[in-house]
C-alpha atoms as a PDB file:
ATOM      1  CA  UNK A   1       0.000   0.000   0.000  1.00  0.00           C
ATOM      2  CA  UNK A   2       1.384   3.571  -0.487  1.00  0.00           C
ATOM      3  CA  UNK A   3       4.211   2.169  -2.785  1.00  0.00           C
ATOM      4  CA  UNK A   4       5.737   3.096  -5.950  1.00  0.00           C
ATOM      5  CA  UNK A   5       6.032  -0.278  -8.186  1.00  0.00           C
ATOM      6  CA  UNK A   6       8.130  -0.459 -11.436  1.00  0.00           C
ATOM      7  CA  UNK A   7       7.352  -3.643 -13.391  1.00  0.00           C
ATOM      8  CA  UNK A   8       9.922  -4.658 -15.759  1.00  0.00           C
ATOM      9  CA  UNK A   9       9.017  -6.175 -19.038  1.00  0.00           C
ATOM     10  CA  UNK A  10       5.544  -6.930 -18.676  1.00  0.00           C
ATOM     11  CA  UNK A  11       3.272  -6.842 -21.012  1.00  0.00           C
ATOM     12  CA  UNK A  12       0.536  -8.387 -19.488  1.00  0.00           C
ATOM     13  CA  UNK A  13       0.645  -6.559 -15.986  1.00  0.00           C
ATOM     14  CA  UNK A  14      -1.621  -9.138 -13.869  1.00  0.00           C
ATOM     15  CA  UNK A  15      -0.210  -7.614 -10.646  1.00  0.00           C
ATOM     16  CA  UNK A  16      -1.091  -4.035 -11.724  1.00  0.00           C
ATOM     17  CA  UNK A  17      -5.262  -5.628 -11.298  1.00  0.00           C
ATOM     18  CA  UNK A  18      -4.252  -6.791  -7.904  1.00  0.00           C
ATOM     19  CA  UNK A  19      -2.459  -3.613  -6.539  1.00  0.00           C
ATOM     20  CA  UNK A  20      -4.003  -1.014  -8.930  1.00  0.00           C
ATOM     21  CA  UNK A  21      -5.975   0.972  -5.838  1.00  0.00           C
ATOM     22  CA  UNK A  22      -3.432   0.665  -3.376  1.00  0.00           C
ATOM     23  CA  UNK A  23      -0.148   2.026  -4.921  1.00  0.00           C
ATOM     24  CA  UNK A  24       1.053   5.388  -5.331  1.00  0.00           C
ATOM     25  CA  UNK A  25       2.259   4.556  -8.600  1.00  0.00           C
ATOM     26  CA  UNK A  26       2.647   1.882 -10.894  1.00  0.00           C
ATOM     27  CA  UNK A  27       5.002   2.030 -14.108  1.00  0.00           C
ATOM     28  CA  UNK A  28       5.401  -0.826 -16.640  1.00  0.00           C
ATOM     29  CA  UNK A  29       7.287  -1.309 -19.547  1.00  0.00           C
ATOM     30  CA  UNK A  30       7.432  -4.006 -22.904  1.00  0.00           C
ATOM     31  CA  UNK A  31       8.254  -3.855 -26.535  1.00  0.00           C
ATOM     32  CA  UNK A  32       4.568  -5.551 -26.882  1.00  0.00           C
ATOM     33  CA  UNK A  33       1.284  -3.359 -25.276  1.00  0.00           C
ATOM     34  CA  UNK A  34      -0.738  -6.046 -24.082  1.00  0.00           C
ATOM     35  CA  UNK A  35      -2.201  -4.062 -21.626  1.00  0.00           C
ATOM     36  CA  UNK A  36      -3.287  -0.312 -21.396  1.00  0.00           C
ATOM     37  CA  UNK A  37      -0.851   0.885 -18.600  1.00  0.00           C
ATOM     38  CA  UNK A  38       2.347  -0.442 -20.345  1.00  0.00           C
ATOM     39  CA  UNK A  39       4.676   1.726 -21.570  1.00  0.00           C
ATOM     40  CA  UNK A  40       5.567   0.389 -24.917  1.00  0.00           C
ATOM     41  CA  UNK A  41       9.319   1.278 -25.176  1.00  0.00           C
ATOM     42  CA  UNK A  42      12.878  -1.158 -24.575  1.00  0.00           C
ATOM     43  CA  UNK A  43      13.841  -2.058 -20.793  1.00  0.00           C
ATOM     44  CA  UNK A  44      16.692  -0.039 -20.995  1.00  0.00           C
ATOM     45  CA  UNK A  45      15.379   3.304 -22.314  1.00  0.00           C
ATOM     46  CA  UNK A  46      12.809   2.747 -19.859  1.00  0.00           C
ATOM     47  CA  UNK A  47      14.835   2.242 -16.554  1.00  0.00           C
ATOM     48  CA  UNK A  48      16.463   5.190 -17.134  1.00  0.00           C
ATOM     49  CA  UNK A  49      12.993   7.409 -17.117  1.00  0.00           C
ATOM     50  CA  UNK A  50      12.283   5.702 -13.603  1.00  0.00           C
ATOM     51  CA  UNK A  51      12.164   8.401 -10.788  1.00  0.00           C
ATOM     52  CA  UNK A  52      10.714   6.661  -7.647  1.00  0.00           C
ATOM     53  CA  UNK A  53      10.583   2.710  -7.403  1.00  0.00           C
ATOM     54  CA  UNK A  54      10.158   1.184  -3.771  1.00  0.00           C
ATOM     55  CA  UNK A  55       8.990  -1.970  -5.597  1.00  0.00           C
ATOM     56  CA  UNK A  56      11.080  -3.448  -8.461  1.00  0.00           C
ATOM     57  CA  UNK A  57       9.032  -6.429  -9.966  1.00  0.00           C
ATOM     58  CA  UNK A  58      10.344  -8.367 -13.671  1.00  0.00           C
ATOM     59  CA  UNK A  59       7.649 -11.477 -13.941  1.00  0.00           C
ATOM     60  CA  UNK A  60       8.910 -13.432 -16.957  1.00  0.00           C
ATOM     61  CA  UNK A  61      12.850 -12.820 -16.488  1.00  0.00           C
ATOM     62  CA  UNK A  62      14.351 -13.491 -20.050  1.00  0.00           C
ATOM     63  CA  UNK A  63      17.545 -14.944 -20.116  1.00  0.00           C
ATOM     64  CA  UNK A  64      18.922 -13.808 -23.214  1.00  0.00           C
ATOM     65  CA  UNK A  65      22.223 -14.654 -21.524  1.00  0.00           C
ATOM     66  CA  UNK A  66      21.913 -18.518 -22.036  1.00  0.00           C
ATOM     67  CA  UNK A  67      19.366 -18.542 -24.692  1.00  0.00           C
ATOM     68  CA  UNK A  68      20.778 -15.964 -27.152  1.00  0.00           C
ATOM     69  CA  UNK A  69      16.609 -15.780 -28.414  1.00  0.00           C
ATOM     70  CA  UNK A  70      15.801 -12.739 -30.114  1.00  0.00           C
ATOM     71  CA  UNK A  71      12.436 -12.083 -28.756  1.00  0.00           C
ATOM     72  CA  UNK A  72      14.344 -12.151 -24.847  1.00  0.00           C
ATOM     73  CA  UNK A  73      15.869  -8.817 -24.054  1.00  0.00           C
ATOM     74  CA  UNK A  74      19.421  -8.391 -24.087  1.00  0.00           C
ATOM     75  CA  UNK A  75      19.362  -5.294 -21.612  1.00  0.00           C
ATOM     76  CA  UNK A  76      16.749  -7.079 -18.891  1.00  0.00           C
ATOM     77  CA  UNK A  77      20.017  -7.998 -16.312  1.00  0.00           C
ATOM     78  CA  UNK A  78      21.529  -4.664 -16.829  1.00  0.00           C
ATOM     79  CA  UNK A  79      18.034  -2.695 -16.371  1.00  0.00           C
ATOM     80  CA  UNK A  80      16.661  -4.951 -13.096  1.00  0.00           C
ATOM     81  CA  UNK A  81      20.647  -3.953 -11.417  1.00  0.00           C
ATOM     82  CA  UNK A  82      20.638  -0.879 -12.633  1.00  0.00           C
ATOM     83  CA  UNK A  83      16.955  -0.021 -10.742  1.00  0.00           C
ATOM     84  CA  UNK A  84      18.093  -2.168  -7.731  1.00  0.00           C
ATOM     85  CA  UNK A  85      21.113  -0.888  -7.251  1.00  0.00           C
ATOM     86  CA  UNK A  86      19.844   3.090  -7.898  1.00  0.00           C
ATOM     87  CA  UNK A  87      16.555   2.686  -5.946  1.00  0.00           C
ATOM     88  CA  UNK A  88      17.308  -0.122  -3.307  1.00  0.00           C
ATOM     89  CA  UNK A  89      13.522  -0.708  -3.610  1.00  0.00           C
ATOM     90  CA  UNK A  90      11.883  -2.050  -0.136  1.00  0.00           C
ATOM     91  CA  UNK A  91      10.878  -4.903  -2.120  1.00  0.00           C
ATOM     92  CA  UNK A  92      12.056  -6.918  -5.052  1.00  0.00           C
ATOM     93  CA  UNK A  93      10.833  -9.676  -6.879  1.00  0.00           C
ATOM     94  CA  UNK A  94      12.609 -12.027 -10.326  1.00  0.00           C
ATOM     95  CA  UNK A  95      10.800 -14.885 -11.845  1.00  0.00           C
ATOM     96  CA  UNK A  96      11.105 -16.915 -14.661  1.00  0.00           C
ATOM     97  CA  UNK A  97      11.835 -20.234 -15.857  1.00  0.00           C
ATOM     98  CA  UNK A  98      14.407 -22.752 -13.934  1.00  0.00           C
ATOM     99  CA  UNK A  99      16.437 -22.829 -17.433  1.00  0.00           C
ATOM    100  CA  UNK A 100      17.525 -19.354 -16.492  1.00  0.00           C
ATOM    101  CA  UNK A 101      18.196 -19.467 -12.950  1.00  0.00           C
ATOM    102  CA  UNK A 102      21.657 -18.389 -13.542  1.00  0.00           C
ATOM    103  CA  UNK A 103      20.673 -15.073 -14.922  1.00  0.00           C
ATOM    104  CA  UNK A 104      18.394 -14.212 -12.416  1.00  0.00           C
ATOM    105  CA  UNK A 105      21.631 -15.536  -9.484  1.00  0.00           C
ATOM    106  CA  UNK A 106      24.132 -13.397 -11.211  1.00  0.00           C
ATOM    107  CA  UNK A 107      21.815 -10.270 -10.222  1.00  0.00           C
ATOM    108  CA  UNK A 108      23.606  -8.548  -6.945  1.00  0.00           C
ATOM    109  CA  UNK A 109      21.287  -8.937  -4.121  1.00  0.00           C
ATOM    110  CA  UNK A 110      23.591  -7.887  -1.425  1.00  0.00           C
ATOM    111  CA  UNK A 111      21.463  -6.347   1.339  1.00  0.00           C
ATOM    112  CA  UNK A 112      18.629  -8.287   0.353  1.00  0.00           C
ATOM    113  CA  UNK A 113      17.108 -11.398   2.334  1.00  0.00           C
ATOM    114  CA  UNK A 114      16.362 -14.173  -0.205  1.00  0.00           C
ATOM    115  CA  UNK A 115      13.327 -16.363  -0.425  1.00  0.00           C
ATOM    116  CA  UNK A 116      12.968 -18.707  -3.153  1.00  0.00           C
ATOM    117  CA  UNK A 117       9.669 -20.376  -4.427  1.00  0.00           C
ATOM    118  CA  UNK A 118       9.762 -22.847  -7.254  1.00  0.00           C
ATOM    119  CA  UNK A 119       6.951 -24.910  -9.464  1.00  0.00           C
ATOM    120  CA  UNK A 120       7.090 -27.911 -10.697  1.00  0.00           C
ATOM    121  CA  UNK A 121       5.487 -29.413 -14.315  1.00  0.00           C
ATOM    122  CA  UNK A 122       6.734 -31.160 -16.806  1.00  0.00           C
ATOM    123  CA  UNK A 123       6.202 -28.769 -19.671  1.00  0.00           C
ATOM    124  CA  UNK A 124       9.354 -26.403 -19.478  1.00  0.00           C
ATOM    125  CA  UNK A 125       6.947 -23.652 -19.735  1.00  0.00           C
ATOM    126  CA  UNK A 126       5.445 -23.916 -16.310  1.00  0.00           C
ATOM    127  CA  UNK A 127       8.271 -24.954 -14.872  1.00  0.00           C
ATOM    128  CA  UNK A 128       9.098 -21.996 -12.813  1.00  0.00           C
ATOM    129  CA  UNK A 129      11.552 -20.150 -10.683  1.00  0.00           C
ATOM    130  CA  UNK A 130      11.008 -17.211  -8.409  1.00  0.00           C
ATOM    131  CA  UNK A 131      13.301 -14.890  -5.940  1.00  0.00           C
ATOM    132  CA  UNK A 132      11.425 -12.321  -3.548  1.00  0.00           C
ATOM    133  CA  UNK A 133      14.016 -10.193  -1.838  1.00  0.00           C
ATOM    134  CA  UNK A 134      13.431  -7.903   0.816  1.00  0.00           C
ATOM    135  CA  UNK A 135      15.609  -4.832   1.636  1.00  0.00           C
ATOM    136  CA  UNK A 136      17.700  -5.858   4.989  1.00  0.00           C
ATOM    137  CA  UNK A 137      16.902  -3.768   8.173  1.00  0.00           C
ATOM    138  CA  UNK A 138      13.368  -2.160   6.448  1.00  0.00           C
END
């Protein structure tokens, strides 16, 4: 409640229906507008317009990194950091598939408690990997 959330690479911003009335702001960003409140522009250009973030979010973590895919961003790692490391949000939260767990570990989270939540299915899809980090001391 009260918060200022940045959502990284998001075009479908489910959490933005579940916080939408309780946030101070909420700013999200993808090359695709799937929804009405993202902003339609590359991770990178984007992080660099951010002014307040107390909540740093990236649902669907792309791990360019191992995959060398196209369609996943190439600046995602540098743009999460760069907003963690600028804001030190309260609250932070990576998730993606367990294939690119790596990525999402070489982020710096010193001065961050860890918890880790994962999913299990055999399609790869669903198969999932999350991180929720919480600023030490807040």
């Amino acid at each position: 409640s009260g918060k200022n959330v940045v959502d990284l690479c998001s075009g479908n911003t489910g959490l933005y229906e579940l916080v939408k009335d309780r946030v101070a702001s909420y700013r999200a960003c993808d090359l695709t507008k799937i929804h009405d409140i993202v902003e339609q522009t590359d991770d990178w250009v984007f992080s660099q317009s951010v002014e307040k973030c107390d909540v740093l979010v990236c649902f669907g973590f792309g791990g360019y990194e191992i995959s060398k895919e196209p369609m996943e961003s190439q600046t995602i790692t540098k743009s999460y950091q760069f907003l963690l490391d600028k804001f030190q949000p309260e609250f932070a939260v990576m998730e993606s598939i367990k294939k690119f767990r790596p990525v999402l570990e070489s982020v710096n989270t010193d001065g961050y408690e860890k918890e880790y939540f994962f999913t299990d299915s055999d399609w790869w899809l669903d198969d999932r990997f999350i991180i929720f980090l919480r600023k030490k001391n807040a």
